[in-house]
Structure formats: structure tokens, C-alpha cells
C-alpha atoms as a PDB file:
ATOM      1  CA  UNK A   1     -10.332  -2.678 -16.544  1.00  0.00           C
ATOM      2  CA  UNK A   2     -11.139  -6.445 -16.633  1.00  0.00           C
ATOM      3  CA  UNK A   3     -14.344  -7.355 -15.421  1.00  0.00           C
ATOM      4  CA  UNK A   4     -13.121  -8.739 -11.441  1.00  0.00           C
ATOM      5  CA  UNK A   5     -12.451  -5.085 -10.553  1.00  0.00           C
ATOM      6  CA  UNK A   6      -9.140  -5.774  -9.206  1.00  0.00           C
ATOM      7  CA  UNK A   7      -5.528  -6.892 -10.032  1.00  0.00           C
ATOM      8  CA  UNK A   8      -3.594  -9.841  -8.612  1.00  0.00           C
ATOM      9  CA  UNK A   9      -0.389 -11.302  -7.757  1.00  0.00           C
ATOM     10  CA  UNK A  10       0.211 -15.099  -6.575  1.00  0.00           C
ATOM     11  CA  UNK A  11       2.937 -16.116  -6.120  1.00  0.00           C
ATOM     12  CA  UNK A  12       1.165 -19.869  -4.591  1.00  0.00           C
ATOM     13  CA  UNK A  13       2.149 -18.172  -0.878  1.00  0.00           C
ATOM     14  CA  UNK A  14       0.589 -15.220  -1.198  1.00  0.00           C
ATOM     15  CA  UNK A  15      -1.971 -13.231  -2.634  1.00  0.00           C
ATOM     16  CA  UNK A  16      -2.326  -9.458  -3.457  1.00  0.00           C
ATOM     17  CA  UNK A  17      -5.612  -8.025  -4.770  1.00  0.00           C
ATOM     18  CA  UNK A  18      -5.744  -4.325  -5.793  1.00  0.00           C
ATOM     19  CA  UNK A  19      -8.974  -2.236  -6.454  1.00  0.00           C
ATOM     20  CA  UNK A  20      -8.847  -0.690  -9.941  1.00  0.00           C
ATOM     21  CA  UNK A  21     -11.390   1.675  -8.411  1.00  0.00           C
ATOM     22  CA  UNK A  22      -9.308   3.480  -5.686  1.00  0.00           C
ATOM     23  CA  UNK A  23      -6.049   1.209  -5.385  1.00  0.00           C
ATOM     24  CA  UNK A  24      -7.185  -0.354  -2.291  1.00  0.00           C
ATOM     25  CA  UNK A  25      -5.532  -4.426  -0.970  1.00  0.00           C
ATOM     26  CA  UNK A  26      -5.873  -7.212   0.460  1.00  0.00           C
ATOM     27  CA  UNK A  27      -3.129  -9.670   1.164  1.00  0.00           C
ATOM     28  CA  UNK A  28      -4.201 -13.324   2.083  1.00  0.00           C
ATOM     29  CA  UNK A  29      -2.398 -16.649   1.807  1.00  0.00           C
ATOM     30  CA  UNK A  30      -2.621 -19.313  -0.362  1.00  0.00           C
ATOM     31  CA  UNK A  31      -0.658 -21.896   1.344  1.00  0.00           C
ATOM     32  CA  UNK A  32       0.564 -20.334   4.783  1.00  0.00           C
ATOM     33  CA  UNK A  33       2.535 -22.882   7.202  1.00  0.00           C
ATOM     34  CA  UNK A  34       3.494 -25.925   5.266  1.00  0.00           C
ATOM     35  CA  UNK A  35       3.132 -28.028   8.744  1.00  0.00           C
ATOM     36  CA  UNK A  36      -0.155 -26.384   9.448  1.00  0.00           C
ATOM     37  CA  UNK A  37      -3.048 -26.947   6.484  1.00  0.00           C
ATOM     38  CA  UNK A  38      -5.349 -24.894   7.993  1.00  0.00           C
ATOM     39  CA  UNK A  39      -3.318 -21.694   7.558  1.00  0.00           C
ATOM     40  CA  UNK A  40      -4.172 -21.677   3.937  1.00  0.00           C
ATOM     41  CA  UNK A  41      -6.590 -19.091   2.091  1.00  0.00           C
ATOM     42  CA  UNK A  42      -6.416 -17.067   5.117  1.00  0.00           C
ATOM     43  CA  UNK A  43      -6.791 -13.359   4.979  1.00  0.00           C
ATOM     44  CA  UNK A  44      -3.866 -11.407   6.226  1.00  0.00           C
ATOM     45  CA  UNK A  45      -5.614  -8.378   6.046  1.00  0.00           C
ATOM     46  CA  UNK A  46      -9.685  -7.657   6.550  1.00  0.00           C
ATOM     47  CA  UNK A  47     -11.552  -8.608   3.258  1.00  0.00           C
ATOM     48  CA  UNK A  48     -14.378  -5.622   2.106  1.00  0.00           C
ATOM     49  CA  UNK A  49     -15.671  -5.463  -1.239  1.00  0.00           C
ATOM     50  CA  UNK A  50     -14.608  -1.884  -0.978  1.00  0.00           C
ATOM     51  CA  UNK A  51     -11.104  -2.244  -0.822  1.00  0.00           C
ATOM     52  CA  UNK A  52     -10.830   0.259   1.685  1.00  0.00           C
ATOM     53  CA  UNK A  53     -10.527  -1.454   5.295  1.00  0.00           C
ATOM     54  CA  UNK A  54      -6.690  -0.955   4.710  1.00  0.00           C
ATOM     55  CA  UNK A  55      -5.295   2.199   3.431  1.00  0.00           C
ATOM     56  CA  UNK A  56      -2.826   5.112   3.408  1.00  0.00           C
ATOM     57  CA  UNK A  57      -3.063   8.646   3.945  1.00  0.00           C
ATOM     58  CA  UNK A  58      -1.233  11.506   2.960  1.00  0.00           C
ATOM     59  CA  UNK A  59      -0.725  14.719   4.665  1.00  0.00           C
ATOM     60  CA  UNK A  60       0.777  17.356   2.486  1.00  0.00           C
ATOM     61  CA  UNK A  61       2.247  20.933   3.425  1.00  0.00           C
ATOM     62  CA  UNK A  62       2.431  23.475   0.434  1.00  0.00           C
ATOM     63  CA  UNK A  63       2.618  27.330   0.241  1.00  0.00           C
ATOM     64  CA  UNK A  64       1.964  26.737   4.148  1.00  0.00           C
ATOM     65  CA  UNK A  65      -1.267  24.982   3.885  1.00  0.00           C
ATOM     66  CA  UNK A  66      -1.995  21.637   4.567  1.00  0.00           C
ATOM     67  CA  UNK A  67      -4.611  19.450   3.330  1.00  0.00           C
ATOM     68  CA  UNK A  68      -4.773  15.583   3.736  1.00  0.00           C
ATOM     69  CA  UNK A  69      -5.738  12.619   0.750  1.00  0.00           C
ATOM     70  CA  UNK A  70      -6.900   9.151   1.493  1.00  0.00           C
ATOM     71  CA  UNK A  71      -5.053   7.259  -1.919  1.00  0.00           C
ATOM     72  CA  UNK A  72      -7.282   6.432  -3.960  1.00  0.00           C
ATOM     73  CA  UNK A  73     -10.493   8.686  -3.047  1.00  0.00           C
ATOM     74  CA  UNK A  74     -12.787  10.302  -5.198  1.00  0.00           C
ATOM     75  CA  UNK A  75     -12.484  14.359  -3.922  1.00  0.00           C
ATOM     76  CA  UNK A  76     -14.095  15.695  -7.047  1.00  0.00           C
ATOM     77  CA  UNK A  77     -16.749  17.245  -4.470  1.00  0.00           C
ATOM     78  CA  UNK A  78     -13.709  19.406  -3.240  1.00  0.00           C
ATOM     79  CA  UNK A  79     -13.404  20.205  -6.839  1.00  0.00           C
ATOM     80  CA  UNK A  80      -9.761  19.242  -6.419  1.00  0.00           C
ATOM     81  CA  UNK A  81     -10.138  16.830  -9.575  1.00  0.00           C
ATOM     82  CA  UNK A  82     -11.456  13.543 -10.573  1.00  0.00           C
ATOM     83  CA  UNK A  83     -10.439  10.139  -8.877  1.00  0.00           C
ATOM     84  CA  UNK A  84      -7.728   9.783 -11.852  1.00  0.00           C
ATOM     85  CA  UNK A  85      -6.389   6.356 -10.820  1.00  0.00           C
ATOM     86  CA  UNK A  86      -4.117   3.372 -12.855  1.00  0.00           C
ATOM     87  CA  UNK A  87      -3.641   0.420 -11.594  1.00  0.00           C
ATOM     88  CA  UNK A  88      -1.381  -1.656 -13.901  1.00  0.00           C
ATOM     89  CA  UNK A  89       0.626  -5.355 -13.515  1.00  0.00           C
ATOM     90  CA  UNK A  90       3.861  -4.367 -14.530  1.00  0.00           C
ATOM     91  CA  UNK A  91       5.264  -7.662 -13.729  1.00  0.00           C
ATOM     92  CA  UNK A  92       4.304 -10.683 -12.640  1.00  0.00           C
ATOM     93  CA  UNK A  93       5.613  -9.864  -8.790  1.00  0.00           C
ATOM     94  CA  UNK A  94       4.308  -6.020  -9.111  1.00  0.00           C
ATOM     95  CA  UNK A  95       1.569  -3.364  -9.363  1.00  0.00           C
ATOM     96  CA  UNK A  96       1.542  -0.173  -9.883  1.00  0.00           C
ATOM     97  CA  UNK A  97      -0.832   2.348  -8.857  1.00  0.00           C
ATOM     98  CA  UNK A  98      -0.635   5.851 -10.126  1.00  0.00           C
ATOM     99  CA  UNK A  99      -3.466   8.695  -8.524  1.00  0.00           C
ATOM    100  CA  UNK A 100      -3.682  12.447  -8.778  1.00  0.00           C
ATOM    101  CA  UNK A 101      -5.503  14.898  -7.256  1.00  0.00           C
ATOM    102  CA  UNK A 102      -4.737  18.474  -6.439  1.00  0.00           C
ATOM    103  CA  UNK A 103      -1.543  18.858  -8.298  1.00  0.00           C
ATOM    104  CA  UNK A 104      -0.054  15.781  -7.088  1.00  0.00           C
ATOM    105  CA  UNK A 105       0.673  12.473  -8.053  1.00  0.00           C
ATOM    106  CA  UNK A 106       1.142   9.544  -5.737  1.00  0.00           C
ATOM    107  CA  UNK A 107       2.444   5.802  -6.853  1.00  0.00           C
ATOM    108  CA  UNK A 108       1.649   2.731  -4.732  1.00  0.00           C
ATOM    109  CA  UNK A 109       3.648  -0.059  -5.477  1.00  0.00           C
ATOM    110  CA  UNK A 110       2.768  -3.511  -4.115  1.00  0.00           C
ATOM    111  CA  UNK A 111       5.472  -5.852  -5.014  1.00  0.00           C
ATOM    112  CA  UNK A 112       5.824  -9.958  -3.637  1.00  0.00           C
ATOM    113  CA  UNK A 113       9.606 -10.749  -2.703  1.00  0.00           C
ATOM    114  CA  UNK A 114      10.787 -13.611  -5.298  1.00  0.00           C
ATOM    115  CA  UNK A 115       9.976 -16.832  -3.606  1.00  0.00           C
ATOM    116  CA  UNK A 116      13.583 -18.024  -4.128  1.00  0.00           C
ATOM    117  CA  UNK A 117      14.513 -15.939  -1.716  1.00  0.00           C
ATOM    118  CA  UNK A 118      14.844 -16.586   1.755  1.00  0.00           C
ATOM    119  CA  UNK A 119      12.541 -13.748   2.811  1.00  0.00           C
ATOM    120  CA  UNK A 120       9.856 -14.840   0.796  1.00  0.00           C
ATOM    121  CA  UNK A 121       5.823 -15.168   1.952  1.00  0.00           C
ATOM    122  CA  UNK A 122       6.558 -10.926   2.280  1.00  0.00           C
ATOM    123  CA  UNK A 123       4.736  -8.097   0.244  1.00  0.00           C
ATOM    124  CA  UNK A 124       6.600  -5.088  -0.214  1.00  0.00           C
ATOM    125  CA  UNK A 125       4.693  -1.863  -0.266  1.00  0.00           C
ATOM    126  CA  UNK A 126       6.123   1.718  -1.435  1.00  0.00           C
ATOM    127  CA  UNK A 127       4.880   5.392  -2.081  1.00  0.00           C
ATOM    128  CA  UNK A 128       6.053   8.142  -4.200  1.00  0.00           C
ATOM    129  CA  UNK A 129       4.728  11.454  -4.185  1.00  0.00           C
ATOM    130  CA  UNK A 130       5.466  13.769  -7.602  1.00  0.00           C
ATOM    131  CA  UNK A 131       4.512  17.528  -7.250  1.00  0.00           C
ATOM    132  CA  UNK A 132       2.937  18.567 -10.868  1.00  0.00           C
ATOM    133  CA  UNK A 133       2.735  22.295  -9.545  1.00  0.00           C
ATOM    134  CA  UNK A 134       4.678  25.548  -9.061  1.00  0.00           C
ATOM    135  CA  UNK A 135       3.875  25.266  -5.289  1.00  0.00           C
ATOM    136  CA  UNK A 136       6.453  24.794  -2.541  1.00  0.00           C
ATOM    137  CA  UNK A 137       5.407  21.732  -0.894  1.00  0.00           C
ATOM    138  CA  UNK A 138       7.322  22.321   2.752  1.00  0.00           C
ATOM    139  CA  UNK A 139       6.552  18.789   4.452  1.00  0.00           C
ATOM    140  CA  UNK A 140       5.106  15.350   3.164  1.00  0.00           C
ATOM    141  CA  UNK A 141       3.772  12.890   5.632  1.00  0.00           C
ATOM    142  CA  UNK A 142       2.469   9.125   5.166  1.00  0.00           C
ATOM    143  CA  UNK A 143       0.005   7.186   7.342  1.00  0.00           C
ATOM    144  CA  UNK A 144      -0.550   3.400   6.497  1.00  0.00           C
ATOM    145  CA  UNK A 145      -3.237   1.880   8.517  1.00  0.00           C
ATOM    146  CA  UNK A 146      -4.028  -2.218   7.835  1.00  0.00           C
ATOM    147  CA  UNK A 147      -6.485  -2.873   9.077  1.00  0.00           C
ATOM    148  CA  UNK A 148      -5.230  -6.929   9.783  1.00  0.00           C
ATOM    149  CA  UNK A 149      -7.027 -10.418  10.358  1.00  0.00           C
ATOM    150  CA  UNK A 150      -5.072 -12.699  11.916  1.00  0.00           C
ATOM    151  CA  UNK A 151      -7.679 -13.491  14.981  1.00  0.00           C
ATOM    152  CA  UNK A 152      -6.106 -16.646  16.336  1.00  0.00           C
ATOM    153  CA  UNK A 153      -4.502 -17.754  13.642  1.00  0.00           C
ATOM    154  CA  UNK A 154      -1.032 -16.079  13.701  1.00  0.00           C
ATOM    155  CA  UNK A 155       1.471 -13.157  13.946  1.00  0.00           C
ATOM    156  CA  UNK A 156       2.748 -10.691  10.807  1.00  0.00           C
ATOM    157  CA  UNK A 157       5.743  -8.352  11.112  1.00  0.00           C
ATOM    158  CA  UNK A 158       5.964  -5.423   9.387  1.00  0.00           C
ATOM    159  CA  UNK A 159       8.681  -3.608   9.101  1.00  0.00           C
ATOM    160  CA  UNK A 160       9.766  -0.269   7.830  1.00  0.00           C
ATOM    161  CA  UNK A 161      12.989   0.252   5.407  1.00  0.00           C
ATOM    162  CA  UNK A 162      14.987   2.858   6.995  1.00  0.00           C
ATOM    163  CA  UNK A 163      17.361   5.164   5.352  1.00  0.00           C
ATOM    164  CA  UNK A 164      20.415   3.201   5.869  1.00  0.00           C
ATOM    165  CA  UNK A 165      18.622   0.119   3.829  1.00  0.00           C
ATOM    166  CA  UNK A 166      17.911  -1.488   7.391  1.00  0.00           C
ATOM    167  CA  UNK A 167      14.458  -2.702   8.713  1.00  0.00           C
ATOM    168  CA  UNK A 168      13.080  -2.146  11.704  1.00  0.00           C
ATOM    169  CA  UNK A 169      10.079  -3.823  13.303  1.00  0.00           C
ATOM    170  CA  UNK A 170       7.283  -2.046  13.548  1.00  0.00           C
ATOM    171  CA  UNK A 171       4.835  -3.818  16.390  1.00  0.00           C
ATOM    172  CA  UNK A 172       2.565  -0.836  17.355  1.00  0.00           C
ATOM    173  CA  UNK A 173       1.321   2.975  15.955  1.00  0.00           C
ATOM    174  CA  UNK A 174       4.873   4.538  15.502  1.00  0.00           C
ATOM    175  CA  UNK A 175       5.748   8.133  13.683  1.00  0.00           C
ATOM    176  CA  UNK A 176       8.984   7.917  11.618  1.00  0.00           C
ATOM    177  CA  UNK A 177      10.390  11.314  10.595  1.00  0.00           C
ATOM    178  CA  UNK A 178      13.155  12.606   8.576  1.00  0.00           C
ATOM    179  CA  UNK A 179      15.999  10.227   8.144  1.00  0.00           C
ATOM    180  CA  UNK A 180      14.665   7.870   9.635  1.00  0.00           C
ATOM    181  CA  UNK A 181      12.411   6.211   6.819  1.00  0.00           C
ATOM    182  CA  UNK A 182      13.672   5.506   3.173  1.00  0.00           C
ATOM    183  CA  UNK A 183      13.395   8.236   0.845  1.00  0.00           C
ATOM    184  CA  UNK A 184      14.871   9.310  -2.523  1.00  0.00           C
END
């Protein structure tokens, strides 16, 4: 672990700070609308020391039981296992963060689009879940919450990749089931 406590990405739009304690982010700019100056170093999404004013939680069915994981906690007091968590650059648009707890493993993966591309100024964010156990997990859900910090200064979009490798826009709380969310 280096000694800031986090990993980052800058691409000179963007930046994406990850917690190497509990693979929490922030996203801010760097240099937002090139016609307005005072959109730059502006954060995107809440700032805490904590890392944990944005964040995604799991809800997972197995052996008809279901239990639900914040990424990135600590739940040794469940005595479900230690706050085992990686948090690696793997490139210089990318980080990986690996967790497990209770038989699972979960990846985050933070990743900036290449600024040569037209879609560019957008961070990409992705889960994978990995069941280490002879359990039958029956039903895996995902709840991302960002907590954002735009104020006056702006709109973001998010949208969610959908199975046919379309986005849609998501403006409000919205449940995506089934087919209707990317998944491999």
C-alpha cells in the first residue's frame, strides 16, 4: 500500500481515487468544460476521507438464505472473515478491486474511457461476483448508490449497459432485473 491510502487514475479530465482500505471512490474533474474554468477540480461525487459516501451493495441468495455486503466492509464481527481487499492499477485507465467475505469474491473495476474517444470525460464501473463455495447461490442483486456533488455546478448521466450492449439513462432510483442489465 503506498503511503496516500488510495489509487488513482487521471486521465487530465478526470480523476478516480480508490480506498485501498475498503475500495471506496471518488470521481472529480480536473479540467471539466473547456469554455467554463471554473468547472475544474470539481468533485463529481461527495469527497469523505472514508471513502464510503458512495458505494455498492450486494444482496446475495444461497441455499435459500439471504444476507447482504456493503463492498469493501470489514464483517469480521459476523465472523464471516476478514476485510480481505486488493486494490491494484492494472493499467494506466484501470483498477481493480478484488474483496471476499463469506465464500464470495466480488471485483470492482473502475476504468476511464480513452480520451481519444468521443465518449471520453466517462468512468466506467463494473462488478463480478465469483462463488468460492459448494452453495447454490439462487439470486444475486447489486445496489450502487453515489452519493453525487454537482450543487449548481452541472448535470452527470449515468447510464447502465444493458444486455444487448445498449445504454440506457438512468436519471432516478431504478431496479434492473434479469436481462435487462449486462451479465456474463
Amino acid at each position: 500500500k503506498n503511503s496516500k491510502g488510495y489509487v488513482e487514475l487521471n486521465d487530465g479530465y478526470l480523476s478516480v481515487k480508490v480506498s485501498e482500505k475498503n475500495g471506496g471512490f471518488l470521481v472529480d474533474t480536473v479540467e471539466g468544460d473547456k469554455l467554463n474554468k471554473s468547472d475544474n477540480n470539481k468533485f463529481l461525487l461527495y469527497p469523505d476521507e472514508a471513502y464510503d459516501t458512495s458505494f455498492t451493495s450486494f444482496r446475495v441468495t444461497r441455499d435459500g438464505k439471504t444476507k447482504d455486503y456493503i463492498f469493501g466492509r470489514n464483517y469480521t464481527f459476523l465472523g464471516l472473515g476478514q476485510n480481505d481487499i486488493t486494490v491494484t492499477q492494472t493499467s494506466e485507465s484501470e483498477i481493480v478491486s478484488t474483496w471476499s467475505v463469506d465464500g464470495l469474491e466480488f471485483t470492482q473495476t473502475l476504468s476511464l474511457v480513452d480520451t481519444k474517444a468521443q465518449q471520453h470525460g466517462m468512468v466506467y464501473i463494473t462488478y463480478s461476483v465469483k462463488n468460492t463455495t459448494e452453495d447454490k447461490i439462487e439470486d444475486i442483486q447489486a445496489r450502487i448508490m453515489m452519493d453525487t456533488a454537482l450543487g449548481y455546478q452541472g448535470y452527470a448521466v449515468y447510464m447502465a449497459g444493458q444486455a444487448d450492449g445498449s445504454y440506457t439513462s438512468v436519471k432516478t432510483e431504478r431496479t434492473m432485473r434479469g436481462s435487462e442489465y449486462r451479465h456474463y
